[in-house]
Each structure stands twice: as C-alpha cells, then as structure tokens.
Protein backbone atom coordinates (compact mmCIF):
# COMPACT_ATOMS: atom_id res chain seq x y z
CA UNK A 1 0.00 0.00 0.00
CA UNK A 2 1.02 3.63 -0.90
CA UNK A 3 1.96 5.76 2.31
CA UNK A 4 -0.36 8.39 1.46
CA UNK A 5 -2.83 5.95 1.11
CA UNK A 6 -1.82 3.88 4.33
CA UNK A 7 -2.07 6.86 6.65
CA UNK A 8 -5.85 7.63 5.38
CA UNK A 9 -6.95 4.32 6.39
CA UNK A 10 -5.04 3.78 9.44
CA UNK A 11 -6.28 7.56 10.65
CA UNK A 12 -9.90 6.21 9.80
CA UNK A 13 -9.64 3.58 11.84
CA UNK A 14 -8.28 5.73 14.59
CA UNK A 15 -11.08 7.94 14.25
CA UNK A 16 -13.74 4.96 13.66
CA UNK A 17 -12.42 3.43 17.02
CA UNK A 18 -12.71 6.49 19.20
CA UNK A 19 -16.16 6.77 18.06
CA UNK A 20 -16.79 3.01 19.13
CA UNK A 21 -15.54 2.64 22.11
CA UNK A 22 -14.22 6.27 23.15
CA UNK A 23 -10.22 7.86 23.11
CA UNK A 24 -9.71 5.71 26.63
CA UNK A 25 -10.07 2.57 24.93
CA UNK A 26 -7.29 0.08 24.72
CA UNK A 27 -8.66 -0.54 20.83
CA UNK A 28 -8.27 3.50 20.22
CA UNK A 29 -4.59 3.42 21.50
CA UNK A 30 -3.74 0.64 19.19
CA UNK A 31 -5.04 2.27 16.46
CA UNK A 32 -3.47 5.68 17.12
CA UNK A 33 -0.43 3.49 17.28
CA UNK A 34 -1.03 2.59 14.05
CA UNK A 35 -1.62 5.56 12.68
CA UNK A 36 1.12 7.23 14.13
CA UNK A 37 3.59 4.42 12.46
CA UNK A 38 1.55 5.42 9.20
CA UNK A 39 2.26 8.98 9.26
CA UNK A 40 6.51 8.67 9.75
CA UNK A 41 6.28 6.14 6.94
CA UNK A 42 4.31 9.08 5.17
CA UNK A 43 6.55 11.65 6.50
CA UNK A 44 9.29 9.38 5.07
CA UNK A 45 8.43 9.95 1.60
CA UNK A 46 6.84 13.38 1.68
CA UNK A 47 8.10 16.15 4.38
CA UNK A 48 4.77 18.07 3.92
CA UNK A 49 1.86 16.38 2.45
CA UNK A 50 -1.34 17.82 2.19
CA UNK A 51 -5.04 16.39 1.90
CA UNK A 52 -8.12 17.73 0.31
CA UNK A 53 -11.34 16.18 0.77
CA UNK A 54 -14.31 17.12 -1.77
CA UNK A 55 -17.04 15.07 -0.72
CA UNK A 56 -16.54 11.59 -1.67
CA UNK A 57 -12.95 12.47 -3.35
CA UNK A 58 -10.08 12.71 -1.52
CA UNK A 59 -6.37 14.55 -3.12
CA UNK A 60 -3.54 14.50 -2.27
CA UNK A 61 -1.54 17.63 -3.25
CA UNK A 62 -2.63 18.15 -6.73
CA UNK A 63 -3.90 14.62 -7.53
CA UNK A 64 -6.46 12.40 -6.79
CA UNK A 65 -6.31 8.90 -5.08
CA UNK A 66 -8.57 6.71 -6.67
CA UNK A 67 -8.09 3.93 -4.51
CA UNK A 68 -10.12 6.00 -1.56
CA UNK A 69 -13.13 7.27 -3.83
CA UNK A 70 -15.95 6.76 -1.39
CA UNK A 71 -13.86 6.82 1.22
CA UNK A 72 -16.54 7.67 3.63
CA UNK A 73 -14.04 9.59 6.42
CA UNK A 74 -13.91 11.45 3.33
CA UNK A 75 -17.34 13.01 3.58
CA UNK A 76 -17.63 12.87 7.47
CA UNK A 77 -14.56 15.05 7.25
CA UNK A 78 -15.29 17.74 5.04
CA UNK A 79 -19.04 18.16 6.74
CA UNK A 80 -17.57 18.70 9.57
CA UNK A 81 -15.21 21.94 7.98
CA UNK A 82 -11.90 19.38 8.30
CA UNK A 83 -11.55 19.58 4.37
CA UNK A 84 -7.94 20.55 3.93
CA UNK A 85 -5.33 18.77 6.15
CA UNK A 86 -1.48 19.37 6.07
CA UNK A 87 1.43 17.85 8.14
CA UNK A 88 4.78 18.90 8.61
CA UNK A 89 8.13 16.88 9.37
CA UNK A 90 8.95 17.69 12.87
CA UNK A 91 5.34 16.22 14.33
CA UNK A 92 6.31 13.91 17.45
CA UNK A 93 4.05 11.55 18.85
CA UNK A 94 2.33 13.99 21.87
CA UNK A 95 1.95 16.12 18.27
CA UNK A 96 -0.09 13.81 17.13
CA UNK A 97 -2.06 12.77 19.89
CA UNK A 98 -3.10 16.26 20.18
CA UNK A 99 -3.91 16.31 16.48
CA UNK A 100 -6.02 13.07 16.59
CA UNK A 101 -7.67 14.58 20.00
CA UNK A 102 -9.18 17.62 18.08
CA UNK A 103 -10.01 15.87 14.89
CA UNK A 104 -12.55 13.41 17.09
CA UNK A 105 -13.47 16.71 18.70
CA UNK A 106 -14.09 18.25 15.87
CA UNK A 107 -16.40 15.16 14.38
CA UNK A 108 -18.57 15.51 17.73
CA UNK A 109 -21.61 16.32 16.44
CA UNK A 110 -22.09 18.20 19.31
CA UNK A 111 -19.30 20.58 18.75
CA UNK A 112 -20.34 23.67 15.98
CA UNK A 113 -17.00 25.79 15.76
CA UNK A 114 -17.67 28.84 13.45
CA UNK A 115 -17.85 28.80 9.86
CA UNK A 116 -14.55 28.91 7.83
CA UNK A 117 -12.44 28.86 10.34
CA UNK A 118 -8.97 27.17 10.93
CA UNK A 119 -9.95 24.38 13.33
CA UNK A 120 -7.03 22.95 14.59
CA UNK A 121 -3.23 25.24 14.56
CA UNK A 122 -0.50 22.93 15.58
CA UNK A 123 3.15 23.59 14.97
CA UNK A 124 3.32 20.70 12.68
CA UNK A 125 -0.11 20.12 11.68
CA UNK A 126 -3.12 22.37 10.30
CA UNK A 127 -6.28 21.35 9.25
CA UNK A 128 -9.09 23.15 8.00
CA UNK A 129 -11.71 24.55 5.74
CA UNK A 130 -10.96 25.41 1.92
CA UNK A 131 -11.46 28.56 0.54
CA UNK A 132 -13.69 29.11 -2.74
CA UNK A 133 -11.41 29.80 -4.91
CA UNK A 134 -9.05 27.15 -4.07
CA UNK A 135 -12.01 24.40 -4.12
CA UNK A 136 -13.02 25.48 -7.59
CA UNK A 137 -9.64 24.84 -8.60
CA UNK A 138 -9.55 21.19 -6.89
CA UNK A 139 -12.62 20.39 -8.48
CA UNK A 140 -11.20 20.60 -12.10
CA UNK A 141 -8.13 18.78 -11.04
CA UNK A 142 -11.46 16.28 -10.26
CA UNK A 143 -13.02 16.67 -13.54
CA UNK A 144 -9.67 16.72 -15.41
CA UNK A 145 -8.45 13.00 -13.08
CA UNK A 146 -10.12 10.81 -15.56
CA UNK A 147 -6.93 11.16 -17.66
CA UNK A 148 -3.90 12.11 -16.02
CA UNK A 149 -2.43 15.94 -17.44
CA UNK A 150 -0.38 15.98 -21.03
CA UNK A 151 3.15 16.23 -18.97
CA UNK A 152 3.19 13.98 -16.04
CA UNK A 153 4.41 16.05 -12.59
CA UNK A 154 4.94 13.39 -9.95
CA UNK A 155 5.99 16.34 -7.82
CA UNK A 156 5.87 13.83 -4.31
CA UNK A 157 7.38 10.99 -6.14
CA UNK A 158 10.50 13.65 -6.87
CA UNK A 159 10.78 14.51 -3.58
CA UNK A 160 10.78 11.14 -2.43
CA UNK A 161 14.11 10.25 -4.52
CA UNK A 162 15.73 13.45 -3.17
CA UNK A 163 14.86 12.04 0.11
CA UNK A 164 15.99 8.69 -0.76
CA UNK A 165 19.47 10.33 -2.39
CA UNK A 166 19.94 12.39 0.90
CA UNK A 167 19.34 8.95 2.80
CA UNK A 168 22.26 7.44 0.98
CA UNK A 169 24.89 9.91 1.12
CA UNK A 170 24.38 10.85 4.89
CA UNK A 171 23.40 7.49 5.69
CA UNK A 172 24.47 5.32 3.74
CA UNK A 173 21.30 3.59 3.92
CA UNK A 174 18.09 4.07 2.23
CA UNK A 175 14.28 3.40 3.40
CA UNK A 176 13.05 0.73 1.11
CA UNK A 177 9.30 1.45 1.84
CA UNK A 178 9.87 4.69 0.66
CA UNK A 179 10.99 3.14 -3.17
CA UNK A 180 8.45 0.65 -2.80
CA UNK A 181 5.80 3.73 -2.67
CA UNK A 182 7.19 5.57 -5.15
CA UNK A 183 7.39 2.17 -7.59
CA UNK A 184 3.64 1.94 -6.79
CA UNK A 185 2.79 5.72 -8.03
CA UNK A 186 4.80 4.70 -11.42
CA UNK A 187 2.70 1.42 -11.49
CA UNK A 188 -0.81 3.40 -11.05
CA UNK A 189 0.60 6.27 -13.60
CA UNK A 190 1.72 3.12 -15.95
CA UNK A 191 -2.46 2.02 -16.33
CA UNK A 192 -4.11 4.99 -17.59
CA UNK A 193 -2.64 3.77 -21.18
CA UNK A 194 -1.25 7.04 -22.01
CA UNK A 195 1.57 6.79 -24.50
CA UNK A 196 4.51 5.58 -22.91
CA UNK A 197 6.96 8.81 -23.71
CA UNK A 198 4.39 10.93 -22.22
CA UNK A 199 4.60 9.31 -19.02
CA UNK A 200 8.57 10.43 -19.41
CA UNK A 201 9.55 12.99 -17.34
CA UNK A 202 11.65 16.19 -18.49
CA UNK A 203 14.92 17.35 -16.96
CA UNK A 204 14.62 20.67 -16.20
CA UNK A 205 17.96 21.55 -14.21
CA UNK A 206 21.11 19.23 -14.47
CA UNK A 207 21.02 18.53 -10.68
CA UNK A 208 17.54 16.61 -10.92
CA UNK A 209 18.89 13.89 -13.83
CA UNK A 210 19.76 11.15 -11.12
CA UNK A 211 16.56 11.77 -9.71
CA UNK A 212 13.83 12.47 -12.68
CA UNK A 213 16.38 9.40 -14.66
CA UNK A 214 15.71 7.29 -12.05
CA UNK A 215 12.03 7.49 -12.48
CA UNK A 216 12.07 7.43 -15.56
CA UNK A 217 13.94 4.21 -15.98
CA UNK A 218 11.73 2.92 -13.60
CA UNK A 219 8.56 3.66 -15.87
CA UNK A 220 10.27 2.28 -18.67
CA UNK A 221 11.58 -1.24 -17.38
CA UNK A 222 8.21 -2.01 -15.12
CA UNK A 223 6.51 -0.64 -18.95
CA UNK A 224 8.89 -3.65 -20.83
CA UNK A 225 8.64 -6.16 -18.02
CA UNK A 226 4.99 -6.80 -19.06
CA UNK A 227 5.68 -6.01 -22.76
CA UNK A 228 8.17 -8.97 -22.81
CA UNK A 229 5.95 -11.00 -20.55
CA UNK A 230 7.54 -11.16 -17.06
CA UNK A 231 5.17 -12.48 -14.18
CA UNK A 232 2.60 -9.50 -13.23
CA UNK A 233 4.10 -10.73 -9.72
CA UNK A 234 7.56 -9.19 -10.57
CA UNK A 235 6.83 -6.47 -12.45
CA UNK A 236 7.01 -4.11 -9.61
CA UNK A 237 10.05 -5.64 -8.31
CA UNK A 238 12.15 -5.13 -11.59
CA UNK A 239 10.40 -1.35 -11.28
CA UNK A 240 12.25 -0.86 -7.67
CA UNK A 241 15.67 -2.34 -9.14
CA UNK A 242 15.56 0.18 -12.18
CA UNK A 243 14.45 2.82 -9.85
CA UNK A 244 17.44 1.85 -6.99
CA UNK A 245 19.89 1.38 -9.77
CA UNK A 246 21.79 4.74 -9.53
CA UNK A 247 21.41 5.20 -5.88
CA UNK A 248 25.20 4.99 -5.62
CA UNK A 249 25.99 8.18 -7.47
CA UNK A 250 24.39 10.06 -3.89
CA UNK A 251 28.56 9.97 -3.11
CA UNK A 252 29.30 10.76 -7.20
CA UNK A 253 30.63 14.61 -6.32
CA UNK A 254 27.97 17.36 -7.78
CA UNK A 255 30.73 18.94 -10.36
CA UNK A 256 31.66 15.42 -11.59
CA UNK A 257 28.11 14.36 -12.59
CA UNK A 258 27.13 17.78 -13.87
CA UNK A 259 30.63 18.32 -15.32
CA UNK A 260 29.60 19.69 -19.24
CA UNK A 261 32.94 19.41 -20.36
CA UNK A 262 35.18 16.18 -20.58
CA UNK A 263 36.19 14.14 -17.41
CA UNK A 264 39.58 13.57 -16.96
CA UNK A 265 41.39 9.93 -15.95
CA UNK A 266 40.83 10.71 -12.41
CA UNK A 267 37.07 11.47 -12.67
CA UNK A 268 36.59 8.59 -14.36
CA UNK A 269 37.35 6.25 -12.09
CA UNK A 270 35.30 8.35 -9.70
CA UNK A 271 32.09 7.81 -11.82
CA UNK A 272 32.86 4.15 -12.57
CA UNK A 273 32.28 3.43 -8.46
CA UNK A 274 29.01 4.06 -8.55
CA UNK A 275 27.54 0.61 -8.73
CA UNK A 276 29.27 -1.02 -6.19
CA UNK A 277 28.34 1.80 -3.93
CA UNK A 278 24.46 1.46 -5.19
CA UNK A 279 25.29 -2.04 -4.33
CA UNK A 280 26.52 -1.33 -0.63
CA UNK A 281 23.69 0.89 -0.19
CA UNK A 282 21.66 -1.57 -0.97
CA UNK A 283 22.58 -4.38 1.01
CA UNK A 284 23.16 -2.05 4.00
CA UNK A 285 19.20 -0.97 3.97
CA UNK A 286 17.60 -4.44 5.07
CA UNK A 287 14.96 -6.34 3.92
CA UNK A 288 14.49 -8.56 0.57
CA UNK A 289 17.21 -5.75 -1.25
CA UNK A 290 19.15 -8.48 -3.50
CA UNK A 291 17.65 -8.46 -6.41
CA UNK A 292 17.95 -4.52 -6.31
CA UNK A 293 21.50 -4.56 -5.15
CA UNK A 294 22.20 -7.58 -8.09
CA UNK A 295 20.87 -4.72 -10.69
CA UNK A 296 22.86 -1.55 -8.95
CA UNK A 297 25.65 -3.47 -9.48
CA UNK A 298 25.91 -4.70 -12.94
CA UNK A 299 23.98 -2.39 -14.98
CA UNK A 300 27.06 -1.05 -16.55
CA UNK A 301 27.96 -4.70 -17.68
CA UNK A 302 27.56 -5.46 -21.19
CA UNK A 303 25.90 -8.81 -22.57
CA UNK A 304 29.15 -10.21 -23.28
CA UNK A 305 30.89 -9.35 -19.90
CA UNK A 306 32.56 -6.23 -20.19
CA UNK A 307 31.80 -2.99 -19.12
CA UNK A 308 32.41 -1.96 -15.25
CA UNK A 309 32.92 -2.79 -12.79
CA UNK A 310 35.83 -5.34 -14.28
CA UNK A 311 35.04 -9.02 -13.61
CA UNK A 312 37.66 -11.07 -12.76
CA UNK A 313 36.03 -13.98 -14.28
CA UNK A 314 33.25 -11.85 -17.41
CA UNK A 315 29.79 -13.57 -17.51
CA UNK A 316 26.70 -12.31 -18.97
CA UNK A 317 24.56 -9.82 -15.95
CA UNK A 318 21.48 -10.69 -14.47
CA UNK A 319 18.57 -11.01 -17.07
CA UNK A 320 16.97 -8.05 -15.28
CA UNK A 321 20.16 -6.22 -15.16
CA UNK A 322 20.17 -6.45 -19.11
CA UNK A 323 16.23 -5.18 -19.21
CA UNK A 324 17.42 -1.87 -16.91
CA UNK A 325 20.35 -1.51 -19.02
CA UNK A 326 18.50 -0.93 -22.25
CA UNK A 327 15.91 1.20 -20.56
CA UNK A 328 18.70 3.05 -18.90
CA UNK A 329 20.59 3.27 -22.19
CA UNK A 330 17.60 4.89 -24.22
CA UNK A 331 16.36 7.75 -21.35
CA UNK A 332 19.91 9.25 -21.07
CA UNK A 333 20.38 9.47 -24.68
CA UNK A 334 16.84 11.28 -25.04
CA UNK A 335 17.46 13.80 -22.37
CA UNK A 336 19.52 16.59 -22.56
CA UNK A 337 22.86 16.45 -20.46
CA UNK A 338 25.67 19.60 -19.86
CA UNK A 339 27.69 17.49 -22.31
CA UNK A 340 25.27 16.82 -24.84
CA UNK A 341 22.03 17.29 -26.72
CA UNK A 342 19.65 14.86 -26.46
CA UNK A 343 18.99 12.28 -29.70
CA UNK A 344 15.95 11.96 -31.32
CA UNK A 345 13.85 8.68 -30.64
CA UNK A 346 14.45 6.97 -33.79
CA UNK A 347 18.26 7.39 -34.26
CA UNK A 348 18.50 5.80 -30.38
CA UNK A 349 16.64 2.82 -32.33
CA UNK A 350 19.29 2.41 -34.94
CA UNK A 351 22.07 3.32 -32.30
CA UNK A 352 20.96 0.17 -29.99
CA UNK A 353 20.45 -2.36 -32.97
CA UNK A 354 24.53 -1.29 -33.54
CA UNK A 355 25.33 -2.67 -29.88
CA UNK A 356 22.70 -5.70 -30.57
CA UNK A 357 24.70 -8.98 -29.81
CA UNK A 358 27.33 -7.39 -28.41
CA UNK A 359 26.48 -4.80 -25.53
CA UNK A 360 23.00 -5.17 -25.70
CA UNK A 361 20.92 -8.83 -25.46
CA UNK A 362 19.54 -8.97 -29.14
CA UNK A 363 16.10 -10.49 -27.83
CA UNK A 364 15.26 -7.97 -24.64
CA UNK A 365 16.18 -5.11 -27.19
CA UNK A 366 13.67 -6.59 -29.83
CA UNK A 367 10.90 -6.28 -27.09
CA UNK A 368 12.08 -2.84 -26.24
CA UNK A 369 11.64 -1.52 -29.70
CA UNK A 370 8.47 -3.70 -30.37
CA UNK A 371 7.13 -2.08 -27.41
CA UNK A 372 8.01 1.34 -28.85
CA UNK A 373 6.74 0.60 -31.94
CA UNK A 374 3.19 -0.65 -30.40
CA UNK A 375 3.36 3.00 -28.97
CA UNK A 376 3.28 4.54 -32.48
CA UNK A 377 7.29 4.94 -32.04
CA UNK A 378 8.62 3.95 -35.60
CA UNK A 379 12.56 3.68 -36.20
CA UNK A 380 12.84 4.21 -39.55
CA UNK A 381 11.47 7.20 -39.91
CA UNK A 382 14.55 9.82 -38.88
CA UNK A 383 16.66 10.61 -41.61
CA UNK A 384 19.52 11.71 -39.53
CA UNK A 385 21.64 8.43 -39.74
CA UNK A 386 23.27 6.94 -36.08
CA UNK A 387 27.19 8.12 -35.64
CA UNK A 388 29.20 4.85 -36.60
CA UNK A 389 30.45 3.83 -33.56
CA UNK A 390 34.16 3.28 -34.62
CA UNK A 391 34.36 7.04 -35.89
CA UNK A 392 32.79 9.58 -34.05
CA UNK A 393 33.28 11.03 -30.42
CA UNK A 394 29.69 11.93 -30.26
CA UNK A 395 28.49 8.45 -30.33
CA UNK A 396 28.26 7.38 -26.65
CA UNK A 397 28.62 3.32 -25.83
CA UNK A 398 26.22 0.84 -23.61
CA UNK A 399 27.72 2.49 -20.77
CA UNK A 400 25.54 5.45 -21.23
CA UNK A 401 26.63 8.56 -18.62
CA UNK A 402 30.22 9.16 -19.37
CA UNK A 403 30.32 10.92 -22.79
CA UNK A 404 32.60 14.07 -22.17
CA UNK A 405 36.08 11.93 -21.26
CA UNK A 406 39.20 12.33 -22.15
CA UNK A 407 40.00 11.76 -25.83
CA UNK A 408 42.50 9.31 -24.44
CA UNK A 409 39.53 7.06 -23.77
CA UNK A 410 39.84 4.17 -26.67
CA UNK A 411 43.36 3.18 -25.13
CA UNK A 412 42.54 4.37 -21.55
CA UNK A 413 46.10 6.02 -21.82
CA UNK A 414 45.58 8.38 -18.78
CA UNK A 415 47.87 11.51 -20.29
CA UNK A 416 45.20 11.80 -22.64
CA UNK A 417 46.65 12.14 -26.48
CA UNK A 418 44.16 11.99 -28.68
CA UNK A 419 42.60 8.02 -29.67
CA UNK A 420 40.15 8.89 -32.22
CA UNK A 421 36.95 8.64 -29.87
CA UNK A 422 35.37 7.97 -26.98
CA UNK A 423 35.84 4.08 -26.96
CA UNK A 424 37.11 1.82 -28.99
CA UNK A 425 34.70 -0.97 -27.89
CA UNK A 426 30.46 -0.35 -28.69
CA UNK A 427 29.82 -1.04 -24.75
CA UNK A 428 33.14 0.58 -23.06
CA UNK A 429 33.75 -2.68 -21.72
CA UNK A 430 37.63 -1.43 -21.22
CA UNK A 431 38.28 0.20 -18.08
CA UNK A 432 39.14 3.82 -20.60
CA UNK A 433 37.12 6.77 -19.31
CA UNK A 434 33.84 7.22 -21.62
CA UNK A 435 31.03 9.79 -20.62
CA UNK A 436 28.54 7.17 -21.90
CA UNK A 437 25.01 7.92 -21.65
CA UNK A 438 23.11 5.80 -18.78
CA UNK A 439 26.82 6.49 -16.06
C-alpha cells in the first residue's frame, strides 16, 4: 500500500475506534499506534503532504487517489469543515495525539465551531476549511483525473528520490518502503494507457537527472517487463531495481556528474564506483534488497561481460540487469545532459540495434523496440543516420553517462593524447574513461 494511502486508512480507523468505544479505549490506542507508524512512513516519503477532501474524493496535493473514492471519512470530514489537512516533518508523537484529539473533537456532532475557520493550529499540523477559490480549482483537477495531465508532474514521487538520495549519502542507507511507494505511483501512472513517452519525465535543471532518470527508468523497465511477458508478480520488483539502480551516485561529487565538459582519468574512475556503492547501499538498507542490489551493481555490464565494474572472471549480468540496461541506455540518450544534446527517438533505435549482440541482449532489445513501436514509435522514420560507432566522439557506448572523457579514452592512456573517440569498444567494456550515456 502507498503511504499516502496507508495513513488515510489507518487515521480512519483511529477515528472509527474512538467513536466506538471512546479515546480511553485500549482498541483506540492501538489504532493511534497505528496511525502514528503510518504517518513517519508518510513523513518518510513526503516532508509536507497535504489532503483535500471534496465530498466523496479525496487529493492529495494536486492529484487524486482513486483507490479512496468513497472513502466515507472522506465526507464525514469535510461536513464537519476538516476539508484541507497538512502535516509537517517535525510532528512527534504527543503532536499527534493532540492532532487526533481535536479531529474526534471536531467530528462531535455536538461541537459547531464557526464557519470557515482554521480548526485545529499545531506547529506541525493544520487542518481546515478550503477557501472558494481554491475548491473550484480542486474540483477541475477532479473533472480533469479521468486522464492524467499531457506532462506527467509526480511532484511527491520527486521529492521522495531526493529524500531517498539524501538517505544514501548521509546514511548510507536508504528506506526501502519509501521506493516501494514511489514504484507503486509509477505502477498506477503506468495504467491509464497514455503513451509511454508521455509518461517520461523532463529534466529541467542538471542537478535533478539522477533523480527524474531514475524514475524514468523505472517507468520504462516495469513498462517492458509486461511487454516482454515477465510475471505480473515481478513487475514491480524489476520497477524498484531500475528505480534503486543509480542510488550509488548520492557519493558521485555534484561537479563530476554535472561536469559539461570532458572528465579527466581521475574522474573517471570516480564515476565508474558508482555501482558497487548502489550495491553497498543496498545491502546495508535491510529487507528482501538483493535483487535490487544484483541490478545496482551490474547495470554497466555489457551482454558479453565487459563494461564496469571489471570481472575477474566476465559472464553475462542478471537477465533483469540487461532489461534496466536498455531502458537506462535509451532515457539518457533522449534527455539533454551539460555534455550533450539529447537524440531523437528513432536514431536511439538504430544506435541500440549497432550494440545488438554485443552490448546489448539482441532479444530484450527486440521487445524494447516492439514495445516502442506498439506506442506509435517507428525507427525508420529519422533521416539523420546513427554516428558509426568506430568514428565519431559523439556516439556514446552501452555504458551510457560518461560521454565528455578524455580523448584518451579508446586506449585508456591516462595523459590523454588523442585516440580517435570515446571508446574503442560499442559497450566501453575497457576500463578507458567514456562519458557514456546511462553512467
């Protein structure tokens, strides 16, 4: 279950047992409990989230949560003038209890506190009426639901990968109920049968790619999961492995990552640690994290063994790890980095079929581009032709993130003399620098 959906229900049955049995009872404590555990795991994910309640409808921020349409707290709520609540990080449990207190206050039907006011102030809580202007504006968010807005904003699920990011790099630890909430937004977002690129989200500064890439990739391997026919069971769990499968660049430094120019040696090796880190990470946060950790950790390996980091002994990655790969692969080419453009969708299709067989597995990529296709995607029909591989230092390998490198790259001679381009292997399988696109 989604946290913001979690807390709902768990604060309805707070509310429903106070009205039972009274806010003595042992059942009431339990369920305040509950609901308390509900909102950290909430808190978690979203440092302020904020609930509307229109009638039967309930949103959350800007969007609606279909799963709770006739919730009936829903109504009770906003008859009773509670139709806006907001939380803060910083609530503590006596917080809470205070907050809960008023709320079954407030339902008393008894109780008739004047119209259009601000029922309950706390510190880290607020809830209240809304005013006209603002429900008139909720209510086309409610007309407009139906089908989710041209450009998608997943405004909480962004915040929740910052969050996740800051986790790791202060951490070194990540909470996996927080990815697992986030992978369930995609999923919902995934069945309204919009076209698949629309569901895509834009990079609008260069310090949100690890995060608004990360989604992305998630959208897009969950999205080819089920297009190649993976188990409706695992779907989700390939969608938290894409999603985790950067995690490690939290300790990548800012100016290396955003660098627009080309890294040197030393930088290089810097960007090249991010998988085992993601790995670490991983492993270190608890729970049923291998699977994630197995995809953090070779999704720079190419389908013949190379790419980083080095195997002493090269085998093919993970079946999954090749399904990220490609998804990874195609968003960072189509988004705009300091050191690049981004490529139009059909010359990434004739770009992958180069590394088909040899970076790329030849059947997973067929699915990919069938899936495109289905989507109204066709390859053929850019005339710009793909930079040969062998000739050009635009032309970025399996190994996507690590195009602006040294020209020394294709020998991986670090006093970096000029090789000709950015690898001399499709996949940068050698250990030579290569600003590829998915690093």
């Amino acid at each position: 279950m989604i946290p913001e959906t979690d807390f709902l229900i768990s604060l309805g049955q707070a509310l429903s047992a106070a009205a039972l049995y009274g806010d003595r009872h042992p059942a009431f404590r339990s369920a305040a409990d509950g609901a308390f555990r509900s909102l950290l795991a909430l808190l978690e994910a979203f440092p302020a989230p904020r609930y509307s309640f229109l009638e039967s409808e309930v949103i959350f921020a800007n969007r609606r949560l279909r799963e709770l349409r006739e919730w009936h707290w829903s109504q009770t709520l906003a008859d009773a003038g509670a139709q806006r609540i907001e939380v803060a990080q910083g609530i503590d449990r006596e917080e809470f209890d205070r907050l809960l207190a008023s709320l079954v206050e407030l339902l008393d039907p008894t109780s008739s506190p004047a119209e259009g006011s601000a029922r309950i102030d706390l510190p880290h809580a607020r809830v209240g009426t809304l005013a006209v202007g603002e429900r008139e504006r909720l209510r086309k968010l409610e007309d407009e639901a139906e089908e989710p807005a041209a450009g998608p904003e997943l405004e909480e699920e962004t915040q929740a990968i910052d969050h996740l990011l800051d986790q790791a790099e202060n951490r070194g630890l990540i909470s996996l109920a927080v990815a697992r909430a986030v992978v369930q937004s995609l999923s919902i977002a995934l069945q309204y049968g919009r076209p698949l690129l629309e569901l895509l989200i834009p990079v609008r500064r260069n310090d949100e790619y690890t995060t608004v890439h990360s989604l992305n990739v998630s959208v897009l391997s969950m999205s080819l999961a089920e297009a190649v026919g993976v188990p409706r069971e695992d779907v989700k769990d390939i969608g938290e492995a894409a999603l985790l499968h950067d995690v490690g660049k939290a300790y990548t430094p800012a100016e290396v990552l955003q660098k627009p120019g080309k890294l040197t040696p030393e930088e290089w090796e810097i960007i090249k640690r991010h998988p085992e880190d993601g790995a670490r990470i991983i492993l270190r946060s608890g729970g049923q994290t291998e699977f994630a950790a197995v995809v953090a950790y070779e999704h720079h390996l190419t389908w013949q063994g190379g790419g980083y980091p080095k195997l002493r002994y090269p085998r093919r990655p993970h079946p999954v790890s090749q399904l990220v790969q490609i998804c990874d692969v195609f968003d960072a080419l189509r988004t705009e980095r300091p050191f690049r453009g981004p490529w139009p969708v059909e010359k990434i299709f004739r770009y992958l079929s180069e590394l088909s067989g040899t970076d790329l597995n030849p059947e997973v990529l067929a699915g990919f581009q069938d899936m495109l296709v289905k989507q109204g995607v066709q390859p053929g029909e850019d005339a710009e032709e793909a930079t040969p591989i062998a000739n050009a230092q635009a032309a970025p390998s399996a190994n996507a993130d690590d195009e602006a490198l040294p020209e020394s790259e294709a020998t991986g001679d670090p006093t970096g003399e000029p090789a000709g381009g950015p690898s001399s292997e499709p996949g940068g399988g050698s250990d030579e620098p290569s600003h590829t696109p998915s690093s």
